[in-house]
N, C-alpha and C. Protein backbone atom coordinates (compact mmCIF):
# COMPACT_ATOMS: atom_id res chain seq x y z
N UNK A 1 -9.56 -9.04 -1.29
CA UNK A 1 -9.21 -8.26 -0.13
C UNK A 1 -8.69 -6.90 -0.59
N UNK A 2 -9.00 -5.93 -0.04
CA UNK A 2 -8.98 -4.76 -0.58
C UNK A 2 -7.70 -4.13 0.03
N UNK A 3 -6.70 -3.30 -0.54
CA UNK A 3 -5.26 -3.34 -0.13
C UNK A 3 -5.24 -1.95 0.86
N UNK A 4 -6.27 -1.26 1.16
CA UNK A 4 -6.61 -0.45 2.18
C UNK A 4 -7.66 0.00 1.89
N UNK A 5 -7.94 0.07 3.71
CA UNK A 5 -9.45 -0.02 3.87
C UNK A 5 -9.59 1.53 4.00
N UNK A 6 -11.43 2.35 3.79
CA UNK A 6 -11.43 3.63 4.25
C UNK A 6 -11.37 3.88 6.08
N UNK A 7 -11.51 3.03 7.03
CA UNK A 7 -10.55 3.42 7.92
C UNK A 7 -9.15 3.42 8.19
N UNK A 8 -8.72 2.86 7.40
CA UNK A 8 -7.20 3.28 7.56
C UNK A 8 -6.61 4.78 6.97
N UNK A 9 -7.37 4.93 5.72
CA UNK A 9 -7.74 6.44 5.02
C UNK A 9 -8.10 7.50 5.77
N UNK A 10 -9.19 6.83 6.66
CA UNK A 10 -9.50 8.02 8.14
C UNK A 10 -8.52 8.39 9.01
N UNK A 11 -7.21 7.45 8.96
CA UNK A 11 -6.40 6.99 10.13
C UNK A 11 -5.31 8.33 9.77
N UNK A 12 -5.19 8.19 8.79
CA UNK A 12 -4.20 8.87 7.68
C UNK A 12 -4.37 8.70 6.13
N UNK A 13 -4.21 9.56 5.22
CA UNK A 13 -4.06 11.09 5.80
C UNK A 13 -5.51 11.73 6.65
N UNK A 14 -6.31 11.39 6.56
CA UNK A 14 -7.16 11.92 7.57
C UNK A 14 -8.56 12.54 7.02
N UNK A 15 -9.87 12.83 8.03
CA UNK A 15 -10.80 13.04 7.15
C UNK A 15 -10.75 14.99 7.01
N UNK A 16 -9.77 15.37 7.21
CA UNK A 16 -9.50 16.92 7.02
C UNK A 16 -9.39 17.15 5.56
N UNK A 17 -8.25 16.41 5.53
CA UNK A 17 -7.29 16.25 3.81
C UNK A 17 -8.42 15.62 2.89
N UNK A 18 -9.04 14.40 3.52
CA UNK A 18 -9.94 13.68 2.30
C UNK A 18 -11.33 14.81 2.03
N UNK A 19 -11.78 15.04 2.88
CA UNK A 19 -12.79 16.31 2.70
C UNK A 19 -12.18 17.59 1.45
N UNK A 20 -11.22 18.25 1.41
CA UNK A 20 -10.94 19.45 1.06
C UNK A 20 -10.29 18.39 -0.56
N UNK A 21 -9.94 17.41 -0.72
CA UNK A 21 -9.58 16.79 -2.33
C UNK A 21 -10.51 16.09 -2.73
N UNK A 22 -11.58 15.49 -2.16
CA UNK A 22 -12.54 14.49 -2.57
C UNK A 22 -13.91 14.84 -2.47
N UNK A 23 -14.36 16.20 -2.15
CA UNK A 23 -15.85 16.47 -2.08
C UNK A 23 -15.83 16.58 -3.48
N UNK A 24 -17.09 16.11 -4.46
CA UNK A 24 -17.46 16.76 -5.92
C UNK A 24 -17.62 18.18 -5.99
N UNK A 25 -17.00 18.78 -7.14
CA UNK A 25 -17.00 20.22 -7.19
C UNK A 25 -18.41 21.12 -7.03
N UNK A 26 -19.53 20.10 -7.59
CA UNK A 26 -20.78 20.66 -7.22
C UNK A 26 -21.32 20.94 -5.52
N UNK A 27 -20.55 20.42 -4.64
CA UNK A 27 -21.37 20.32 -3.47
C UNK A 27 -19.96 21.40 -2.83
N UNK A 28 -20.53 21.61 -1.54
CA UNK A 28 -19.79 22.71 -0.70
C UNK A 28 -18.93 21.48 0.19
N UNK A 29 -17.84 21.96 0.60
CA UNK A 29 -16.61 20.89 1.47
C UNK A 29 -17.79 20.09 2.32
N UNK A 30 -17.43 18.49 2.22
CA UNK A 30 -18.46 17.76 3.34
C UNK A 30 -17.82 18.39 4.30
N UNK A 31 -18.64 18.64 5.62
CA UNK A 31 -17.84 18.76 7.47
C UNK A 31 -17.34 17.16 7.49
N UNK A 32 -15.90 17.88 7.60
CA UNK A 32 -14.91 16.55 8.25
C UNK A 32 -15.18 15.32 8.94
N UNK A 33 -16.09 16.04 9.75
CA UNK A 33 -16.49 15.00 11.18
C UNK A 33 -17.25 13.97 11.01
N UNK A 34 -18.20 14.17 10.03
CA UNK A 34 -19.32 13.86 9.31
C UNK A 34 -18.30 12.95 8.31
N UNK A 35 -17.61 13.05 7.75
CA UNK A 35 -17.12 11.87 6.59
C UNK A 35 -15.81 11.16 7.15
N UNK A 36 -15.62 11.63 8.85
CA UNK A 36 -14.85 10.35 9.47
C UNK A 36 -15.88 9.52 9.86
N UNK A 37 -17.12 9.95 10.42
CA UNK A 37 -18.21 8.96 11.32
C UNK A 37 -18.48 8.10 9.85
N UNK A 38 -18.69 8.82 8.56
CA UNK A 38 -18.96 7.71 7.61
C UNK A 38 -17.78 6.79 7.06
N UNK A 39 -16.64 6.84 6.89
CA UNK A 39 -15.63 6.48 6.57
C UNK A 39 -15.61 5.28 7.56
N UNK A 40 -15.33 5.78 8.93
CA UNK A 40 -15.45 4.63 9.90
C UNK A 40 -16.81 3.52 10.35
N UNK A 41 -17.87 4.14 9.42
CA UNK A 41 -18.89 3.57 9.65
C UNK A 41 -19.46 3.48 10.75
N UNK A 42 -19.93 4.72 11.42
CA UNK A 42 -20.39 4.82 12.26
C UNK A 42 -21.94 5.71 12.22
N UNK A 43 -22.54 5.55 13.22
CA UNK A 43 -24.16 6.29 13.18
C UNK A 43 -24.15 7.85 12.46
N UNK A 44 -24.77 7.62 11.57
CA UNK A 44 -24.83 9.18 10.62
C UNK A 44 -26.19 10.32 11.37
N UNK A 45 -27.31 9.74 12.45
CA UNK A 45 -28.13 9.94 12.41
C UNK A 45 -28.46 11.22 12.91
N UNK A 46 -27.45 11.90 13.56
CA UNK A 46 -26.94 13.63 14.04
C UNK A 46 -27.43 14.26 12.77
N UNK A 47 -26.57 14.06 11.84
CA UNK A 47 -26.12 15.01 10.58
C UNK A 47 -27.68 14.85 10.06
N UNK A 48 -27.79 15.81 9.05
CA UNK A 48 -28.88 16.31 8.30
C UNK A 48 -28.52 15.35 7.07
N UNK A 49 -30.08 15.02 6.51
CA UNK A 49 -30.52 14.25 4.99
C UNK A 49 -28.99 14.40 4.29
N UNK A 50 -29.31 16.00 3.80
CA UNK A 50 -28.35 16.74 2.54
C UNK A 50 -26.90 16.70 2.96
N UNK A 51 -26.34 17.28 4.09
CA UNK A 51 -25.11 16.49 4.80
C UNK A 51 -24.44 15.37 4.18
N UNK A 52 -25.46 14.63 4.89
CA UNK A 52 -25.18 13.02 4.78
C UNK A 52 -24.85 12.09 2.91
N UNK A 53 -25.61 13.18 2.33
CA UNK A 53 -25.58 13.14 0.47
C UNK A 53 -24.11 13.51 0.06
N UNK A 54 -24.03 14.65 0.38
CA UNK A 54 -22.95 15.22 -0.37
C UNK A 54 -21.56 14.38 0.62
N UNK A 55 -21.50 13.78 2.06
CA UNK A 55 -20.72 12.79 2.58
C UNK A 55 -20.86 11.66 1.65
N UNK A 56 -21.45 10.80 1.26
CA UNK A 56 -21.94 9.73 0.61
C UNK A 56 -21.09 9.71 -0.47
N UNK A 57 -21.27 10.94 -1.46
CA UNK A 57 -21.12 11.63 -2.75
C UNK A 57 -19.57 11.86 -2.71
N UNK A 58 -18.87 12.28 -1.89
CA UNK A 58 -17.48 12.31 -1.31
C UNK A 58 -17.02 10.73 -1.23
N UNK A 59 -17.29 9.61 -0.38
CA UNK A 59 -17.30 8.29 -0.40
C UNK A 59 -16.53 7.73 -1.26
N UNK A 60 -17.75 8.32 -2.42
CA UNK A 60 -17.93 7.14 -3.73
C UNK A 60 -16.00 8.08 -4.65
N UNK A 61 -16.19 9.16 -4.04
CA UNK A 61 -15.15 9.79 -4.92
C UNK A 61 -13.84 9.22 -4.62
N UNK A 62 -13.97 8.70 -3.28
CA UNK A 62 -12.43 8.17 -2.64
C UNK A 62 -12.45 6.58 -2.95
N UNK A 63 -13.68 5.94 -2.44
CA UNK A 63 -13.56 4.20 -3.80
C UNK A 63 -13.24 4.35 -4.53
N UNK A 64 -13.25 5.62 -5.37
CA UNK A 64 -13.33 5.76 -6.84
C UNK A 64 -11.63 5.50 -7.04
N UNK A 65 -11.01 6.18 -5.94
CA UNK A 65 -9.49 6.52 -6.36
C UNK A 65 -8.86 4.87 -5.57
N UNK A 66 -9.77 4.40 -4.72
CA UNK A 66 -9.02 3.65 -3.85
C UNK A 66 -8.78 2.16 -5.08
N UNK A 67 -9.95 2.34 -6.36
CA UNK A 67 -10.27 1.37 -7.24
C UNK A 67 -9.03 1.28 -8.05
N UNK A 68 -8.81 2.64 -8.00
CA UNK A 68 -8.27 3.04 -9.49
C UNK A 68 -6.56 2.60 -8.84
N UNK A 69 -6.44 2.71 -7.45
CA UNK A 69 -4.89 2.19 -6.32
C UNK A 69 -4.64 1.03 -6.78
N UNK A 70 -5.95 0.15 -6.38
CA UNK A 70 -5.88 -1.51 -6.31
C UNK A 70 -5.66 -2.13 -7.87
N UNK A 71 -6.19 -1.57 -8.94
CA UNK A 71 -6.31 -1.85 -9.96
C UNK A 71 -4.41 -1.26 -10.39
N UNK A 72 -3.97 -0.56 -10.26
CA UNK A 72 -2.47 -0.16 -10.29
C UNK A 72 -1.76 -1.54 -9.39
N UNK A 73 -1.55 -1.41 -8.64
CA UNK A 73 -1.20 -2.55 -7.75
C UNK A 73 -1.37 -3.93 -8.42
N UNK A 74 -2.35 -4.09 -9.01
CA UNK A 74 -2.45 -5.55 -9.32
C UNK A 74 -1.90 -5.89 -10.78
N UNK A 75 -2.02 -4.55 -11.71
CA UNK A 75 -1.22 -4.92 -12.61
C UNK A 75 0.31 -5.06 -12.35
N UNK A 76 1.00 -4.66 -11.46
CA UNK A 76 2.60 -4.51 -11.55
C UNK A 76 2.61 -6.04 -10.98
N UNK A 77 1.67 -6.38 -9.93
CA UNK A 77 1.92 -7.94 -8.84
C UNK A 77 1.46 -8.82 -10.38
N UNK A 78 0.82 -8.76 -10.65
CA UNK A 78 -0.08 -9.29 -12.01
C UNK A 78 1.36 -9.88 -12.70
N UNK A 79 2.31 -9.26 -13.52
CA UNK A 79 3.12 -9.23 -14.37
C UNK A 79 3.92 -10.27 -13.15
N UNK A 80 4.24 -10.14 -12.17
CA UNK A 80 5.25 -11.27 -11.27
C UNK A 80 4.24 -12.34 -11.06
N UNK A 81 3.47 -12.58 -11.07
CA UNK A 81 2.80 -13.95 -11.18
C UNK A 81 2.20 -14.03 -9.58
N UNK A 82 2.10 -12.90 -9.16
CA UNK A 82 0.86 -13.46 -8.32
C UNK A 82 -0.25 -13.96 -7.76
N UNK A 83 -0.92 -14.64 -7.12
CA UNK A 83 -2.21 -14.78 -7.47
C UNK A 83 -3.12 -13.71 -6.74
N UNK A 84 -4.07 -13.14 -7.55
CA UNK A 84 -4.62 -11.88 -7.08
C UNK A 84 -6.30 -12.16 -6.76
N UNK A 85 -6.50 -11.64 -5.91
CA UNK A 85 -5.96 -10.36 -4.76
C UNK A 85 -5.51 -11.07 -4.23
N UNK A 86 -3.91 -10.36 -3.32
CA UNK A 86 -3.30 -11.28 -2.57
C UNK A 86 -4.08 -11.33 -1.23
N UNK A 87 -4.17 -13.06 -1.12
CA UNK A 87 -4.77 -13.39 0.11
C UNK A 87 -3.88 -12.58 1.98
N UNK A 88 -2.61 -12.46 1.81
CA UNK A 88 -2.06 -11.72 2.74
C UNK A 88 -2.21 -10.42 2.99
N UNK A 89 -1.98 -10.13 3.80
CA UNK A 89 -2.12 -8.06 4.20
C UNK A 89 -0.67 -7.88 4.45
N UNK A 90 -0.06 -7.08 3.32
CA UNK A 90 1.19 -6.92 3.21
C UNK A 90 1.60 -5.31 3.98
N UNK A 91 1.61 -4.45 4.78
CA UNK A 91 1.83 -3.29 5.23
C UNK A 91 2.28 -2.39 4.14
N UNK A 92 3.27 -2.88 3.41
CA UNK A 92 3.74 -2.44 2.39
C UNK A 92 3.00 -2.23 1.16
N UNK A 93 2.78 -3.11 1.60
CA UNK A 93 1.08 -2.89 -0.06
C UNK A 93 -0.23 -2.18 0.47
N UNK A 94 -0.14 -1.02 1.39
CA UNK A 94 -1.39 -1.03 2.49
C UNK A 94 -0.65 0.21 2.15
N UNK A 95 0.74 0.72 2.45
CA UNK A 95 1.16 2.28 2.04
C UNK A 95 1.10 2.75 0.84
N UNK A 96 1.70 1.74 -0.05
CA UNK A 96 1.51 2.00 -1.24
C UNK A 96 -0.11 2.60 -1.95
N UNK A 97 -0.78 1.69 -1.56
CA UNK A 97 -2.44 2.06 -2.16
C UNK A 97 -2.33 3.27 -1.69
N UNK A 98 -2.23 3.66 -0.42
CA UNK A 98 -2.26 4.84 0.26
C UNK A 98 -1.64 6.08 -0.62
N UNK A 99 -0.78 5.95 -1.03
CA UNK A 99 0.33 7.03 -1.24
C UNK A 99 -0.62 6.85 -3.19
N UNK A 100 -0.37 6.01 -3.76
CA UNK A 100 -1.28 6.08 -5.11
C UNK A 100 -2.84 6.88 -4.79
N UNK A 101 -3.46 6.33 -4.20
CA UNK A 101 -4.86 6.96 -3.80
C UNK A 101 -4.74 8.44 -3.55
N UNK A 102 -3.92 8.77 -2.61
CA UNK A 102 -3.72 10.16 -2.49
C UNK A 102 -3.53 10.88 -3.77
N UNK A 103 -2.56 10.19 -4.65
CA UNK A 103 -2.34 11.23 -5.98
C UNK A 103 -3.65 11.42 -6.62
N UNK A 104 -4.21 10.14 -6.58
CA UNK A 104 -5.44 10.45 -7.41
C UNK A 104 -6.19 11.85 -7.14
N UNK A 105 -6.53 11.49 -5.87
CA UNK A 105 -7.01 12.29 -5.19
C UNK A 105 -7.08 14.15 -5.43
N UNK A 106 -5.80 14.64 -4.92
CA UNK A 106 -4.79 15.40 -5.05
C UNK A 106 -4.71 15.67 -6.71
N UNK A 107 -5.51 15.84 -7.25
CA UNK A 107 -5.25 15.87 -9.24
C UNK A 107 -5.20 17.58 -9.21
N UNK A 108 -5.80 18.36 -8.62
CA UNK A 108 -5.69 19.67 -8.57
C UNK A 108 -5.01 20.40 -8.19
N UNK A 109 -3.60 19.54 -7.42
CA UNK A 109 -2.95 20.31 -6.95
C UNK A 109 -2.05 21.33 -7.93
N UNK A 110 -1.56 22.25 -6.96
CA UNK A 110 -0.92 23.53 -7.68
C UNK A 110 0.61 23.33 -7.88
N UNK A 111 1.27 22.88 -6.69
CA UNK A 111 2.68 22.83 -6.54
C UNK A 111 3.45 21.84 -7.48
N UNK A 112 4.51 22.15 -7.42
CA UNK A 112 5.75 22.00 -8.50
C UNK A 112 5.98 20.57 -8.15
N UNK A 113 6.14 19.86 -9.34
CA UNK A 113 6.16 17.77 -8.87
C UNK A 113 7.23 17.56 -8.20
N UNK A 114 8.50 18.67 -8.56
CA UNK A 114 9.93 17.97 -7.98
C UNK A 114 9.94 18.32 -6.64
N UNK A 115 9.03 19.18 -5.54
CA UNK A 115 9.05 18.87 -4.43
C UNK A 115 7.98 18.64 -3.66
N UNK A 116 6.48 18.50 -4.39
CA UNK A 116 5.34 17.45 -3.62
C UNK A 116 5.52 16.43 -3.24
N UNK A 117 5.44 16.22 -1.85
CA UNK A 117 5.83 14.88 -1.02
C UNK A 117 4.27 14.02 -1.38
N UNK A 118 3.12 14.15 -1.92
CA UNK A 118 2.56 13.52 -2.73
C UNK A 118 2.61 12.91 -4.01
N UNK A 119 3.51 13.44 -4.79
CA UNK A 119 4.20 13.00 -6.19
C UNK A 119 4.69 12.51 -5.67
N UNK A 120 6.15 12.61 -5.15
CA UNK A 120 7.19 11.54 -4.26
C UNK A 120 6.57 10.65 -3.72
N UNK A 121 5.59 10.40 -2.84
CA UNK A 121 5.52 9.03 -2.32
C UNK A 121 4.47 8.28 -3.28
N UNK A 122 3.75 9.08 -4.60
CA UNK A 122 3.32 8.18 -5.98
C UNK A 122 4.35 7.56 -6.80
N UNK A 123 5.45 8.32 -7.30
CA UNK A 123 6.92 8.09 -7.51
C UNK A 123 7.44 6.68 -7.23
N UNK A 124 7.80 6.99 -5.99
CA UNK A 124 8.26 5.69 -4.79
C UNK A 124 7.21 4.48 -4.53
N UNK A 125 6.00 4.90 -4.91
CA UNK A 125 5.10 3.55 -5.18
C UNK A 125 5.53 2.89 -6.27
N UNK A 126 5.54 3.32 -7.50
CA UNK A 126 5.13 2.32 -8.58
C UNK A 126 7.01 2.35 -8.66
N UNK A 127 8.08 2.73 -8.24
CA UNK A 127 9.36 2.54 -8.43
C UNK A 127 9.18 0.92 -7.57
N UNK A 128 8.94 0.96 -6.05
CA UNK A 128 8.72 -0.36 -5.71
C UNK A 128 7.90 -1.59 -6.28
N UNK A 129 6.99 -0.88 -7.00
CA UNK A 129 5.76 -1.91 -7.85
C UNK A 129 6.56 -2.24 -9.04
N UNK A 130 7.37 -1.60 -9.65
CA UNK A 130 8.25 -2.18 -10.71
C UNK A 130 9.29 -2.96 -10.15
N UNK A 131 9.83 -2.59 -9.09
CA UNK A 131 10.86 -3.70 -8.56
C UNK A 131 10.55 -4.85 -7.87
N UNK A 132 9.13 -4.77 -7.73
CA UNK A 132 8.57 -6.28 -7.20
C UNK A 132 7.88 -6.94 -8.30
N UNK A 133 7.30 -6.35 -9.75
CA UNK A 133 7.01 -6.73 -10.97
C UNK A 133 8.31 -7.60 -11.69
N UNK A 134 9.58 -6.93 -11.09
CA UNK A 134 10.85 -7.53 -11.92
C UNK A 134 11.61 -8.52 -11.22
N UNK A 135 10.96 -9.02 -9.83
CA UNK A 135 11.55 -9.92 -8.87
C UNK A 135 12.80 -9.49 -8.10
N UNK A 136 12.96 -8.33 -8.39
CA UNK A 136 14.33 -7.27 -7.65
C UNK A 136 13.55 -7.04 -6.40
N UNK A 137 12.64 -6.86 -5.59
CA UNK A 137 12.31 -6.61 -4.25
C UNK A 137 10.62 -7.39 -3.56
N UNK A 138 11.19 -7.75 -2.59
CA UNK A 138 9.95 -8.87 -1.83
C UNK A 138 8.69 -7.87 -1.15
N UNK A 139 7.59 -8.72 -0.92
CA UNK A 139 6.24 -7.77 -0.30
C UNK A 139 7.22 -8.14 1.36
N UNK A 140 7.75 -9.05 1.63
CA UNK A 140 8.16 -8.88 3.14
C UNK A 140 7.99 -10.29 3.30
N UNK A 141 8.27 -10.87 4.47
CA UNK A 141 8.53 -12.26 5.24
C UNK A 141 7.56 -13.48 4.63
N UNK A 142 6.41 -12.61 4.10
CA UNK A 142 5.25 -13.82 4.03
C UNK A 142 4.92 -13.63 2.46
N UNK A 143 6.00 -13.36 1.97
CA UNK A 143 5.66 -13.42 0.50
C UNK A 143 5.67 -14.49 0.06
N UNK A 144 4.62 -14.99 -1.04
CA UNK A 144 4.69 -16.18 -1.60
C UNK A 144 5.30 -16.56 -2.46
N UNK A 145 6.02 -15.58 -3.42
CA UNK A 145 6.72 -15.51 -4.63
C UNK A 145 8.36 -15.49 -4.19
N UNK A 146 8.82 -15.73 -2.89
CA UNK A 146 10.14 -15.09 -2.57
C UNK A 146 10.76 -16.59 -2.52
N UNK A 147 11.92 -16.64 -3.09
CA UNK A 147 12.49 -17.84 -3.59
C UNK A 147 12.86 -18.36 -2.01
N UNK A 148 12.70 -19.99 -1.96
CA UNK A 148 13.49 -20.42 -0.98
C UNK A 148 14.38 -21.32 -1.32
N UNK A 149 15.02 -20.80 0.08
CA UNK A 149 16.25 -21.15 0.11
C UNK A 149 16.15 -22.62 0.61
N UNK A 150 18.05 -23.00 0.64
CA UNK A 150 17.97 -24.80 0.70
C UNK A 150 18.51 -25.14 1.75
N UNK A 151 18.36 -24.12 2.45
CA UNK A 151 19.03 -24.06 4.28
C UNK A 151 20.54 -24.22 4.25
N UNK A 152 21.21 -24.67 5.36
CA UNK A 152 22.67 -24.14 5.39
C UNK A 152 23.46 -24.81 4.49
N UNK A 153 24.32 -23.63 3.97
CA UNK A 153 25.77 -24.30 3.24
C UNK A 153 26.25 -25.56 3.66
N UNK A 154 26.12 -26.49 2.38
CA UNK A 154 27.50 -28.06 2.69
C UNK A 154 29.20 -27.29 2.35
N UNK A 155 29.48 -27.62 3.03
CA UNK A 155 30.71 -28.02 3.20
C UNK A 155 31.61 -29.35 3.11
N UNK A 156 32.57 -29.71 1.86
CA UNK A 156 33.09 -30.85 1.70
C UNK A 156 34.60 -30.79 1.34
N UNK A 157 35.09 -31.45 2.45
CA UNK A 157 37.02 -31.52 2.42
C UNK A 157 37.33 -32.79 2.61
N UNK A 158 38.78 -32.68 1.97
CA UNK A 158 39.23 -34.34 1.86
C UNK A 158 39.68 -34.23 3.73
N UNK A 159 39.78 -36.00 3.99
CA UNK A 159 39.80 -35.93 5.47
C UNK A 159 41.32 -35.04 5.98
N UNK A 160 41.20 -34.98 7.28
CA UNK A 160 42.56 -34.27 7.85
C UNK A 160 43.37 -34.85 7.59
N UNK A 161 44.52 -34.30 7.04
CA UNK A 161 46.44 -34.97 7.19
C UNK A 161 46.81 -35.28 8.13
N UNK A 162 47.09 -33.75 8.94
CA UNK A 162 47.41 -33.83 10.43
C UNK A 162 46.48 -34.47 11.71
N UNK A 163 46.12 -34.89 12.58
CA UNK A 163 45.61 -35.07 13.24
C UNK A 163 47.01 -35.23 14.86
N UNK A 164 46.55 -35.78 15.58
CA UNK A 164 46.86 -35.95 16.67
C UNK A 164 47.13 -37.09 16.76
N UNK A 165 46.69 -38.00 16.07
CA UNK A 165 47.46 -39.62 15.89
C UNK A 165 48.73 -39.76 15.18
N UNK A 166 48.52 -38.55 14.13
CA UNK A 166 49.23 -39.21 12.83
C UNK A 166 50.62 -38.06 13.58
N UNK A 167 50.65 -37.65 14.33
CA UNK A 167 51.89 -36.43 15.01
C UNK A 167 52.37 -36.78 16.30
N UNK A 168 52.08 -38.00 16.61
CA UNK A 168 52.33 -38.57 18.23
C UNK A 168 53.68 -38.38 18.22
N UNK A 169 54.22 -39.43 17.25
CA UNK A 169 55.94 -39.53 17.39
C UNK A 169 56.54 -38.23 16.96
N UNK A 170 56.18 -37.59 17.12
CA UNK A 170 57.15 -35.89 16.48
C UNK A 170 57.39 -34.82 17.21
């Protein structure tokens, strides 16, 4: 199961952003519109042959990064003993790919790391992927690895002194 899909990629960050970081340098920016209808998988049959190539060609560039997400992801779950791919859809593991994929993506950027909110939320990925690699933080409610518990506290005291029998005469 793949830890995000390219419509959710369409969903956010969007096919504006994925167009202008993921076309190959040989081809001119795919039109946006054109690599949401493909992203979402929808009828290409508007757009022109060559269009539709250099969309395609864009595609393979964002699998490429979405591979390179999942393959990150599975080594940190890997090391906690998961069994992979996890059969659940964790939300949390659905941002994460997200926020890794983007960096990939994003390799050209210009700006300074200590305030790209793309570094930061790559950062804040693999900081959580190490703290769920080290058993310090859960994927969420339906994790399989999350210790259970032995339900409510016992409680054990010697019987009461006082009671209401033993205080009649007093």
């Amino acid at each position: 199961m793949a830890y995000i899909t390219l419509t959710q990629l369409a969903d956010r960050p969007g096919a504006v952003e994925l167009a202008q970081v993921a076309t190959p340098r040989q081809y001119r920016q795919v039109d946006a519109e054109l690599l949401d209808a493909l992203l979402r998988g929808q009828d290409l049959a508007a757009w022109p042959a060559d269009e539709v190539a250099i969309a395609e060609a864009t595609k393979a560039v964002i699998e490429d990064a979405l591979a390179n997400a999942e393959a990150t992801i599975n080594g940190y779950l890997a090391r906690r003993g998961y069994s992979l791919p996890l059969a659940t859809e964790f939300p949390i593991v659905t941002g994460w790919a997200r926020s890794i994929a983007r960096y990939h993506l994003h390799k050209d950027r210009i700006s300074g790391e200590q305030n790209d909110p793309i570094v930061r939320d790559y950062r804040d990925a693999l900081k959580f992927l190490q703290q769920v690699a080290s058993g310090q933080f859960s994927l969420g409610a339906d994790d399989p690895l999350t210790p259970t518990t032995s339900g409510a506290p016992i409680v054990s005291a010697p019987p009461r002194t006082f009671s209401h029998d033993t205080l009649k005469g007093f």
